[in-house]
Protein backbone atom coordinates (compact mmCIF):
# COMPACT_ATOMS: atom_id res chain seq x y z
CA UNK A 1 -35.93 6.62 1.63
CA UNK A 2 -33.87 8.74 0.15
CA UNK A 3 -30.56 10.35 1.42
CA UNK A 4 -28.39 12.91 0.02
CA UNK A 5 -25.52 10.01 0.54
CA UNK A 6 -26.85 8.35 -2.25
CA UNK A 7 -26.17 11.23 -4.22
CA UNK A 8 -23.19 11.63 -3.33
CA UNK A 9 -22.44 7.81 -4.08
CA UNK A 10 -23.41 8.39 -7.60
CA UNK A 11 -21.04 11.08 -8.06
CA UNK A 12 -18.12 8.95 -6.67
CA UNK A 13 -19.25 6.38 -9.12
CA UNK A 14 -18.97 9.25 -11.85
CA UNK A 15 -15.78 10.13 -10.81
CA UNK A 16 -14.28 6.56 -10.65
CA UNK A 17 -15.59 5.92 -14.28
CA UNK A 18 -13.93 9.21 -15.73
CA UNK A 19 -10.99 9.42 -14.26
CA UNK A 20 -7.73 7.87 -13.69
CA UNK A 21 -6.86 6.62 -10.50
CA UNK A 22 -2.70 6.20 -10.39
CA UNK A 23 -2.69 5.70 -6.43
CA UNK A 24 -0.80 2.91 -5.80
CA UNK A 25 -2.16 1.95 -2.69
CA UNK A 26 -5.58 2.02 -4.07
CA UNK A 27 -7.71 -0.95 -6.41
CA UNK A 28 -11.27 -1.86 -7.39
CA UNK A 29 -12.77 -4.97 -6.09
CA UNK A 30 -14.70 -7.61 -8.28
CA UNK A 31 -18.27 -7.25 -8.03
CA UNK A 32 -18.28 -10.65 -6.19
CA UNK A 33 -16.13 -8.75 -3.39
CA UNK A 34 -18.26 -5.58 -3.58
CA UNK A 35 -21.74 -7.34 -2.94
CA UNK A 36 -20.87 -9.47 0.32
CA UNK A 37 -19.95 -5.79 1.61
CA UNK A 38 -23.62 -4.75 1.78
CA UNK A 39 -24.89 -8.09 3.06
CA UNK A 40 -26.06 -8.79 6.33
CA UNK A 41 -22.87 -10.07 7.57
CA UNK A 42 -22.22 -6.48 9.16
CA UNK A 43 -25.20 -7.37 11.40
CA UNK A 44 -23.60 -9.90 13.30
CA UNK A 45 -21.11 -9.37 16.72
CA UNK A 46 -18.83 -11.94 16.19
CA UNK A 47 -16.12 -11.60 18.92
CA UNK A 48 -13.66 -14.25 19.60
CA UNK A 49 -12.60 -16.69 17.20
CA UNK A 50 -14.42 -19.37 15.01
CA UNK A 51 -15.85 -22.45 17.49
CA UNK A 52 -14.98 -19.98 20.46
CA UNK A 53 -17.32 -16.94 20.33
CA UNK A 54 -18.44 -14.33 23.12
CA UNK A 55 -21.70 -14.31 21.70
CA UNK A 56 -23.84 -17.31 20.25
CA UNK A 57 -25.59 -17.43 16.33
CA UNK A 58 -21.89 -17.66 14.66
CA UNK A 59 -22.76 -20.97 13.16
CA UNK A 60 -22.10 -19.47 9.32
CA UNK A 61 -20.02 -16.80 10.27
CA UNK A 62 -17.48 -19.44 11.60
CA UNK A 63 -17.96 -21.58 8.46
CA UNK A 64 -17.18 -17.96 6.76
CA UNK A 65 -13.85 -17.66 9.03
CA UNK A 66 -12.73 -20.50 8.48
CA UNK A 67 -12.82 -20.54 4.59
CA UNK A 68 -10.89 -17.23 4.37
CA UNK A 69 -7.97 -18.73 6.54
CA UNK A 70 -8.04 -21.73 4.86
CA UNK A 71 -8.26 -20.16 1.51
CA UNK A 72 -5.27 -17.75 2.54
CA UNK A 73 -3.49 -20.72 3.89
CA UNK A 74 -3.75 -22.33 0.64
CA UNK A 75 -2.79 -19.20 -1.31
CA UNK A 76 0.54 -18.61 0.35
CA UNK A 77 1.44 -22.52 1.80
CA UNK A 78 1.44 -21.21 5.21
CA UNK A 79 -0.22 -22.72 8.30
CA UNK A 80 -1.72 -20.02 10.22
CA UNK A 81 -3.53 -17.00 9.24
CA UNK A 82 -5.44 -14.30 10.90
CA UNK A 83 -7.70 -12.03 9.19
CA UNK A 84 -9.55 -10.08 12.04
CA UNK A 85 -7.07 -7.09 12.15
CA UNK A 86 -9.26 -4.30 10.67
CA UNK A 87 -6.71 -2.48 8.68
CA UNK A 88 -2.95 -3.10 8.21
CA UNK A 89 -2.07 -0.63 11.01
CA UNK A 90 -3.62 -2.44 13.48
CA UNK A 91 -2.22 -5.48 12.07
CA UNK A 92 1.09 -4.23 12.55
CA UNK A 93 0.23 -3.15 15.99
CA UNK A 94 -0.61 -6.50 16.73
CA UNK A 95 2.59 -8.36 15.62
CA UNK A 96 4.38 -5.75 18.06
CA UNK A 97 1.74 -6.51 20.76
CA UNK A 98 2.76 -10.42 20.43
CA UNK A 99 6.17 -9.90 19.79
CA UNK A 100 7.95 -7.47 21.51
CA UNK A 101 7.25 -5.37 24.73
CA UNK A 102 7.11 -1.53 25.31
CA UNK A 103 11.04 -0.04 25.08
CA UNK A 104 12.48 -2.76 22.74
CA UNK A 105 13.78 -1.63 19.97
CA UNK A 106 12.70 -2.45 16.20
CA UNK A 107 13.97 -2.08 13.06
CA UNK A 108 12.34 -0.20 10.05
CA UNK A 109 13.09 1.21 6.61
CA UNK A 110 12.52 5.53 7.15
CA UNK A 111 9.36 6.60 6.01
CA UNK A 112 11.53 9.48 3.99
CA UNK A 113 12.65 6.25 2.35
CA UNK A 114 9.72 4.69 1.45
CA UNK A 115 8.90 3.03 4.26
CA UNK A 116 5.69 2.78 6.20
CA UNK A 117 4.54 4.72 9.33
CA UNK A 118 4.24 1.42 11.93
CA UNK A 119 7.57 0.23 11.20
CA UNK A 120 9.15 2.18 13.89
CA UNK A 121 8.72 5.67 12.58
CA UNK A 122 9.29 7.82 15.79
CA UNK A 123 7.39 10.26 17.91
CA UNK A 124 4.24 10.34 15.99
CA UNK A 125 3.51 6.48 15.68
CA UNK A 126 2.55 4.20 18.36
CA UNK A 127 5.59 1.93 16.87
CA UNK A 128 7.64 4.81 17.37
CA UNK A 129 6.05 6.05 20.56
CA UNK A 130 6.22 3.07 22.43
CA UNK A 131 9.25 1.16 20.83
CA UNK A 132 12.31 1.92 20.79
CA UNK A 133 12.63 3.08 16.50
CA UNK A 134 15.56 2.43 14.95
CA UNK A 135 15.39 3.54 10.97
CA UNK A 136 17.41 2.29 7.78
CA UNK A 137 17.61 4.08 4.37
CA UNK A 138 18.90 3.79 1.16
CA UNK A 139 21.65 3.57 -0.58
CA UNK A 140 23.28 6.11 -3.26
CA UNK A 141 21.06 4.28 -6.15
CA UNK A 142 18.29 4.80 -4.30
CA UNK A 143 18.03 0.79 -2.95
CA UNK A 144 17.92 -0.47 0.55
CA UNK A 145 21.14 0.24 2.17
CA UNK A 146 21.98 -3.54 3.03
CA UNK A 147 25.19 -2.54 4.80
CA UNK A 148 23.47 -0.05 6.94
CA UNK A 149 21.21 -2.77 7.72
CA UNK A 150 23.96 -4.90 9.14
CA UNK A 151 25.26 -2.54 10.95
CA UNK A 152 22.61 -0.83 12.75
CA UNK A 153 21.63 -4.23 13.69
CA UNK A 154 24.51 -5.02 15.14
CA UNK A 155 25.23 -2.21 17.10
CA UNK A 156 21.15 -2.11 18.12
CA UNK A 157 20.00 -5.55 18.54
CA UNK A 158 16.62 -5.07 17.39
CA UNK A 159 13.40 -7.39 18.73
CA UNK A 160 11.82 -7.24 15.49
CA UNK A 161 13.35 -6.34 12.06
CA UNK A 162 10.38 -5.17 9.45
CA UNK A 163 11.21 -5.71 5.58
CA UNK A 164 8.58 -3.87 4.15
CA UNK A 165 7.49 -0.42 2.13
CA UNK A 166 5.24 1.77 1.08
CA UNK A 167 7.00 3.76 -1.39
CA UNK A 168 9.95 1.99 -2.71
CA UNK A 169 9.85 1.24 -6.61
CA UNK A 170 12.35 -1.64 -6.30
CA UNK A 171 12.59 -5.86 -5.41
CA UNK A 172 12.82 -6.68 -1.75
CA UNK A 173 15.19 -9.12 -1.07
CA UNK A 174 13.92 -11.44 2.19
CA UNK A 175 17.08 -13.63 1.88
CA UNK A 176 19.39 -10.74 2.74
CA UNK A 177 16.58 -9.39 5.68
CA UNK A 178 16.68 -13.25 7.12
CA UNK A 179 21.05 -13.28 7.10
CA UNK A 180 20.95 -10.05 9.01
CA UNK A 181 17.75 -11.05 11.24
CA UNK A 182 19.70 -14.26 12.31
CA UNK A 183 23.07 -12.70 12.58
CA UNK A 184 21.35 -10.45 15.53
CA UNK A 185 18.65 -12.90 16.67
CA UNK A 186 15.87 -10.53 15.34
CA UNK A 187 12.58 -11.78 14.32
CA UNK A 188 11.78 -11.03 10.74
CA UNK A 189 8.48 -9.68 9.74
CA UNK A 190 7.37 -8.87 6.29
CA UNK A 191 4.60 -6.06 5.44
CA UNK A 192 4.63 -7.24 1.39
CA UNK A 193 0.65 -4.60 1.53
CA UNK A 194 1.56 -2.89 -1.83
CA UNK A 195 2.96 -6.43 -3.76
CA UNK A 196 0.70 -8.98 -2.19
CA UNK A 197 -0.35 -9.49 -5.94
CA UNK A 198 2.35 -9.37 -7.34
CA UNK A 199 3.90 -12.03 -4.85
CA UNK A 200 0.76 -14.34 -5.30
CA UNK A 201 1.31 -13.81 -9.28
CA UNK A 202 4.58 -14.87 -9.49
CA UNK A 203 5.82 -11.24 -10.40
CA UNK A 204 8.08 -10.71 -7.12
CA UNK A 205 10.15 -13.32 -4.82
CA UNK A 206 7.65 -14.55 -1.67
CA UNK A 207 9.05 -13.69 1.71
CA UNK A 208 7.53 -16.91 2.83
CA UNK A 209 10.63 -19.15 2.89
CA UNK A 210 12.53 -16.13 4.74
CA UNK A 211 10.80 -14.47 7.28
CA UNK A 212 8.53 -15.52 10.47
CA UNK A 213 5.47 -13.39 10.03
CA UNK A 214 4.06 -11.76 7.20
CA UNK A 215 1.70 -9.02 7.36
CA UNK A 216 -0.77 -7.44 4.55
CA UNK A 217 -3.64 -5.25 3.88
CA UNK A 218 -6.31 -6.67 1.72
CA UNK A 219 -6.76 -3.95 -0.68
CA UNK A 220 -4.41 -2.87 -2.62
CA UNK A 221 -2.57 -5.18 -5.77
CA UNK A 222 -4.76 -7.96 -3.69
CA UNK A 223 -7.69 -6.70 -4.96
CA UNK A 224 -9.91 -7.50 -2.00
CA UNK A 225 -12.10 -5.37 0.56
CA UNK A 226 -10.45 -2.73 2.81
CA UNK A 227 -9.16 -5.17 5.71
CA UNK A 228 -5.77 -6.92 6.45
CA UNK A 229 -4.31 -10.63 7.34
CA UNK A 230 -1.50 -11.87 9.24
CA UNK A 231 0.14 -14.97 8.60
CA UNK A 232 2.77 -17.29 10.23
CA UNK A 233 5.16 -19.63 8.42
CA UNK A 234 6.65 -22.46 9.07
CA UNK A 235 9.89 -20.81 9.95
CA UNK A 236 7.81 -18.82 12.29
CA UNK A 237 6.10 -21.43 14.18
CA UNK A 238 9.43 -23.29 14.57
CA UNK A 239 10.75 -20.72 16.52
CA UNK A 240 7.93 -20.67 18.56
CA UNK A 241 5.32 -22.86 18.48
CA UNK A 242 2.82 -20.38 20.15
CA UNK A 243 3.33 -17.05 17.66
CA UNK A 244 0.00 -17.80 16.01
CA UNK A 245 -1.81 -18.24 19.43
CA UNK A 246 0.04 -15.27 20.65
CA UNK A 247 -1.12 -12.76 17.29
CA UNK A 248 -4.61 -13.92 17.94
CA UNK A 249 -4.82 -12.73 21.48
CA UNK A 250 -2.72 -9.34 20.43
CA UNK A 251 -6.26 -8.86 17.68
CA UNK A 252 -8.34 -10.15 20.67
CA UNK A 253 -8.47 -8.68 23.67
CA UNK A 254 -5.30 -7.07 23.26
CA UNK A 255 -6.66 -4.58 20.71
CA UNK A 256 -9.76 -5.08 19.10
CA UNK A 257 -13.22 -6.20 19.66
CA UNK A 258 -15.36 -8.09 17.10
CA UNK A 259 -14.59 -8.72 13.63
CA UNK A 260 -15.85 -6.89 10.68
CA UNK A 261 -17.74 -10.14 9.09
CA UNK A 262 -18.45 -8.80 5.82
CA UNK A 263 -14.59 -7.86 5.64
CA UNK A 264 -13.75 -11.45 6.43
CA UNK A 265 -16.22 -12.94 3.94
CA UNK A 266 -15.00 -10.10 1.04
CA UNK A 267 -11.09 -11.92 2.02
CA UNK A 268 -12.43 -15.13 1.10
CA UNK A 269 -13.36 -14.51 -2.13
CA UNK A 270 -10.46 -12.23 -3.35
CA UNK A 271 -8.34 -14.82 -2.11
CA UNK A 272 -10.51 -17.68 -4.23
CA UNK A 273 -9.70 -14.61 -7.04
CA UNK A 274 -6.19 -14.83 -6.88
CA UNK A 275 -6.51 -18.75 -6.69
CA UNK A 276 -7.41 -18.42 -10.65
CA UNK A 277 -4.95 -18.33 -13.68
CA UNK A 278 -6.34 -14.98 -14.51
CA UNK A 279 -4.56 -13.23 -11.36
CA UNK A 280 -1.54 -13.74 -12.21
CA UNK A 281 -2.46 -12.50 -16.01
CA UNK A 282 -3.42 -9.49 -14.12
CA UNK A 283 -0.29 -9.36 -11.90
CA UNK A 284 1.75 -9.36 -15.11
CA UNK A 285 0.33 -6.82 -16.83
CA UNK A 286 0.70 -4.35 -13.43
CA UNK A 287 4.15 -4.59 -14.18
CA UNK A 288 4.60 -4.95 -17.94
CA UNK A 289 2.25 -1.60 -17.56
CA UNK A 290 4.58 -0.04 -14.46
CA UNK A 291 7.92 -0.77 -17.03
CA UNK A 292 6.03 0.47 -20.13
CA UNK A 293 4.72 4.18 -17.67
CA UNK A 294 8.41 4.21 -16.46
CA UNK A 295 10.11 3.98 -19.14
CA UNK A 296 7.69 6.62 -21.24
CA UNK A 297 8.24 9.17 -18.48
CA UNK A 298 12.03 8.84 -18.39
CA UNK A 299 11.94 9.78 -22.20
CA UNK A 300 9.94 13.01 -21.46
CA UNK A 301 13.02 13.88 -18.99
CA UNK A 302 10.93 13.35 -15.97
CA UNK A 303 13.32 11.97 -13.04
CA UNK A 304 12.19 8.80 -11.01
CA UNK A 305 13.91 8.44 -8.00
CA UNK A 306 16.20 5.40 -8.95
CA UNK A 307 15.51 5.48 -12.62
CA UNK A 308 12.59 3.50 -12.97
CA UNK A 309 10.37 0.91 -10.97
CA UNK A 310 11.13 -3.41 -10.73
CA UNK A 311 7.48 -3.41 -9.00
CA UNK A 312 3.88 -1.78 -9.51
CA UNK A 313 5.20 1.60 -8.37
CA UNK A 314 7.53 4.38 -9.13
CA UNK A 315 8.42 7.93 -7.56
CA UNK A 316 8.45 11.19 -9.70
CA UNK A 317 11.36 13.25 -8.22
CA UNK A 318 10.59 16.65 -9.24
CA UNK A 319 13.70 18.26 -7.41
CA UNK A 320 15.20 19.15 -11.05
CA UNK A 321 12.60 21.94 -11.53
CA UNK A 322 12.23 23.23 -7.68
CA UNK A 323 12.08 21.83 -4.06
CA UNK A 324 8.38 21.15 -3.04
CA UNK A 325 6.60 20.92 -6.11
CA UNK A 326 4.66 17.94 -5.22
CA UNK A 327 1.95 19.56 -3.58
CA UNK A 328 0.95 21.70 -6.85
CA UNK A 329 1.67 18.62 -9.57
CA UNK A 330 -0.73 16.81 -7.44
CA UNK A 331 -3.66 19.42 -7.27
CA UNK A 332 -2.28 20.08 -11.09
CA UNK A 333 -2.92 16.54 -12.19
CA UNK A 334 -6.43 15.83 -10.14
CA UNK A 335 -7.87 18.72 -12.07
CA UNK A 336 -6.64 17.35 -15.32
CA UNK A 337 -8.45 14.10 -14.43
CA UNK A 338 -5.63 11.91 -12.72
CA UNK A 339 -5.56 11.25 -9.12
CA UNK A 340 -1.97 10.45 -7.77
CA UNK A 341 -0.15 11.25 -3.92
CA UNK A 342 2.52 13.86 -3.29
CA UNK A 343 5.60 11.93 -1.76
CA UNK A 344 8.59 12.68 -0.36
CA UNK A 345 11.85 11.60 -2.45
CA UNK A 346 15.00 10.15 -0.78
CA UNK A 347 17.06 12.91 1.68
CA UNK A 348 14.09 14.92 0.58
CA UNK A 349 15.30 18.81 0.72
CA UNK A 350 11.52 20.29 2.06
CA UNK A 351 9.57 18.86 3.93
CA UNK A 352 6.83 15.74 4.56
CA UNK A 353 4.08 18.64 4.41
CA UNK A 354 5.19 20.19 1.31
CA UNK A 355 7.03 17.29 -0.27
CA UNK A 356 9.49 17.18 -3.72
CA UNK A 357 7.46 13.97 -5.58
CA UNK A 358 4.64 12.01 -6.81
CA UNK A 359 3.68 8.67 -6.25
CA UNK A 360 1.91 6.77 -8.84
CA UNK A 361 1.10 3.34 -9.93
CA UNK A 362 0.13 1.25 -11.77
CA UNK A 363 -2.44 -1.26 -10.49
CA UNK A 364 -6.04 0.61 -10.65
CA UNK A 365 -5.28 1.28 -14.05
CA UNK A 366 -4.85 -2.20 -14.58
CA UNK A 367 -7.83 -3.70 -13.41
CA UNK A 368 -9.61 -1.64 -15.56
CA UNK A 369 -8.10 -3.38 -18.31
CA UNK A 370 -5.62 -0.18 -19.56
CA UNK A 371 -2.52 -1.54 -21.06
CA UNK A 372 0.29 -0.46 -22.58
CA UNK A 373 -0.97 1.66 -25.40
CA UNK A 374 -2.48 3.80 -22.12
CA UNK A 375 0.55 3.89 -20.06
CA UNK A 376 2.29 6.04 -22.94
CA UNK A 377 -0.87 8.44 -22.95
CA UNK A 378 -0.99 8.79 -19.01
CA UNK A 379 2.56 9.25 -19.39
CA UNK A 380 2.40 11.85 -21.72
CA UNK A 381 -0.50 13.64 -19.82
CA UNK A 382 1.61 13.69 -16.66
CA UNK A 383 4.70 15.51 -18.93
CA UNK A 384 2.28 18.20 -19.87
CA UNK A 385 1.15 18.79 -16.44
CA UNK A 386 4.24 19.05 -14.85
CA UNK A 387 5.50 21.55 -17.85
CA UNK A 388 2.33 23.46 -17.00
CA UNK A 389 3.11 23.80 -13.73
CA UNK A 390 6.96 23.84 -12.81
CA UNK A 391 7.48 27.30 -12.25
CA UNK A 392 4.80 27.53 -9.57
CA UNK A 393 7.76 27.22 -6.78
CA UNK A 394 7.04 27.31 -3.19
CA UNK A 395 7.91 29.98 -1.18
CA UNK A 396 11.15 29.64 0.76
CA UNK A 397 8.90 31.57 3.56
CA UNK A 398 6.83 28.88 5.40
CA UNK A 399 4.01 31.31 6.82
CA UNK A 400 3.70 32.52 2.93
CA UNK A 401 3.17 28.37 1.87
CA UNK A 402 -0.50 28.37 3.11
CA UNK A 403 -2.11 31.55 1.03
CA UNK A 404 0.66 30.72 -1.65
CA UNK A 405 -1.09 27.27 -1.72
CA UNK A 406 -4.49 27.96 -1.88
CA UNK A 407 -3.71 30.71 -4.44
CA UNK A 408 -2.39 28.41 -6.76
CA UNK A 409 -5.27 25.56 -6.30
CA UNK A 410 -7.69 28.76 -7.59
CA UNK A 411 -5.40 29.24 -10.44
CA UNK A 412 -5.45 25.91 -11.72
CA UNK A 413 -8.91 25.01 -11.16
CA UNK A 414 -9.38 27.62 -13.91
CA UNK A 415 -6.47 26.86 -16.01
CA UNK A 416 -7.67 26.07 -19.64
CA UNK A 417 -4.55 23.77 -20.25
CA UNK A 418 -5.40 21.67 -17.24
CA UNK A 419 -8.63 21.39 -18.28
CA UNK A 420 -8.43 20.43 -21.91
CA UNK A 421 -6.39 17.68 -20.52
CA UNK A 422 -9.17 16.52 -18.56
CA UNK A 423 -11.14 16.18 -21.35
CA UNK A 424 -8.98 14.16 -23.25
CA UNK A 425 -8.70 11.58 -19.70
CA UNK A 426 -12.46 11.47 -19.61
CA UNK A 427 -12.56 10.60 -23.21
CA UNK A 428 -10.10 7.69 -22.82
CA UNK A 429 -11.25 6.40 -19.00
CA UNK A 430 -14.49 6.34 -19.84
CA UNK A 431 -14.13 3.63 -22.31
CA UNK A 432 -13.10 1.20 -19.49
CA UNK A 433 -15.25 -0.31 -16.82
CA UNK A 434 -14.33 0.02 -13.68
CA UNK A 435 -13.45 -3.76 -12.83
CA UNK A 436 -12.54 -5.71 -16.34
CA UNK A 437 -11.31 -8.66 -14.55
């Protein structure tokens, strides 16, 4: 049969080959990962838990289970892992489910910080909705604010303390999170999503030895299928003996039904991936390729929010040329062929909607096999659209932002600069496959 969405397949494909994708939240899978996605395994209802099912024929999908804990296990020397949450937001929902109850407060890095939604941003989040948030920031240098930490601690008494990010360029430090976490009797959870990889390869400090849960999504410097895990360390299962038991009745039936098998079977094998010496030749180069992008930017005179990146990441503070700029270097840059975010920047002077940054990275890229000789060119592509595009300032008028918006998207679809720069992306991006390994 065939369906239009096949089509349109082919054109993602097309696009994914010719251009440059510098989201850093955002990988390609090995084509080992990407074929167990189409398999049969998405057939099977598998709620429950391997040996333990609500519905019978789970024979091989246990034995499938099993290996990806065991696997992750293995990966990070810790003895319990989960990996039925089907995203990490309802990962992180599940560590609150087993952890805390409704009204107790929690601890999180602001998401105007770089830190993520679930960790106790307020109002709009079910961790903020139904917890009680409290937020930290950063400090002058655009680091975590350890003495803010401390204190808000203290004063709040959180449940749950999260050390983790989403948009923060720079090293977390667990040992500092665990002084604080036992100082107030907090547990300590660590969302390490965006530097899984780069913890596995050796390129950042493990929060294993420090913290009492760790949670991740499966898809991003990880390099596996769009899913999440949850693991329990030592540390963690000291304190309590039952957390494990206790996160796998928060997944099920606190909050989900069955798993998403193929998921769990595309975990196994990325973790098997990142078992293998060439993972953390791969983890390397994300950040000898972040330092070489960072440091090529800087030289053009474009600002990153705390001069430069110790991870796979770094934040393009545009506030030198105009507040709320992101929006239009964003469009700008996906019509000259490279796909980033807009972001807000630390004590960000617009707003979340119309924010002052981009977000880019460095891990995409990577697995494509780009290197340094790249990172200059992307770098200097980046200058020229920005330059291109600075004096398009948003209006100080918020009902003009809309129609001054969509104005400038029609002007820059057309733009020939824009578009000769797209031409010289396709050129270079299509020389690369999209997984090299």
């Amino acid at each position: 049969m065939s369906d239009i969405i096949f089509d349109l397949i082919e054109q993602e494909d097309e696009r994914l080959k010719n251009l440059i994708g510098l989201i850093p939240s955002e990988n390609h899978t090995s084509p080992q990962v990407s074929a167990v996605l189409s398999s049969h395994l998405s057939s099977k209802y598998s709620e429950g838990y391997p040996g333990r099912r609500y519905y019978e024929g789970n024979q091989i999908i246990d034995q499938i289970e099993n290996l990806a804990i065991d696997r992750l296990k293995s990966l990070f020397g810790v003895p319990f892992a989960n990996v039925q949450a089907h995203s990490g937001s309802p990962a992180n929902s599940a560590i609150y489910f087993a952890l805390a109850e409704p009204g107790d407060t929690v601890m999180g890095l602001s998401l105007a910080a770089g830190g993520h939604l679930t960790h106790g941003h307020p109002r709009v989040t079910f961790s903020g909705r139904y917890f009680n948030p409290v937020q930290y920031g950063l400090d002058s240098n655009a680091r975590i604010d350890f003495d803010q930490v401390r204190s808000l601690a203290k004063e709040h008494k959180p449940k749950i303390i999260y050390a983790g990010t989403t948009a923060y360029p720079f090293v977390l430090d667990f040992a500092k999170f665990r002084e604080i976490a036992d100082e107030v009797g907090a547990w300590l959870i660590a969302d390490i999503s965006h530097i899984t990889g780069l913890v596995i390869g050796g390129e950042h400090p493990s929060p294993v030895p420090h913290v009492d849960a760790i949670m991740s999504t499966t898809h991003k410097t990880f390099r596996g299928p769009r899913g999440a895990m949850i693991l329990v360390t030592e540390r963690g299962l000291e304190r309590d003996p039952k957390l494990g038991a206790n996160i796998d009745k928060a997944i099920i039936p606190g909050l989900q039904g069955g798993p998403h098998n193929a998921i769990t079977a595309g975990i196994a094998i990325a973790a098997a991936e990142a078992a293998e010496p060439e993972f953390k030749t791969y983890a390397a180069q994300v950040r000898k390729n972040a330092d070489v992008m960072a440091s090529a930017l800087m030289k053009r005179d474009i600002k990153l929010v705390g001069d430069g990146t110790e991870n796979h990441l770094m934040l393009i503070d545009l506030t030198n040329h105009s507040d709320g700029l992101g929006t239009q270097v964003a469009y700008a840059m996906d019509v000259a062929g490279m796909y980033a975010n807009r972001n807000t920047v630390p004590d960000e002077p617009c707003s979340p909607f119309y924010p002052s940054g981009i977000r880019i990275g460095t891990p995409l890229i990577t697995t494509r096999g780009m290197k340094e000789a790249e990172m200059v060119k992307i770098a200097d592509w980046i200058a020229q659209v920005i330059d291109i595009v600075k004096e398009h300032k948003l209006p100080e008028e918020r009902k003009e932002r809309g129609k001054f918006v969509a104005a400038f998207r029609k002007q820059a679809d057309a733009n020939e600069q824009l578009l000769t720069i797209r031409k010289e992306v396709i050129a270079t991006a299509s020389q690369f496959p999209i997984f090299a390994g």
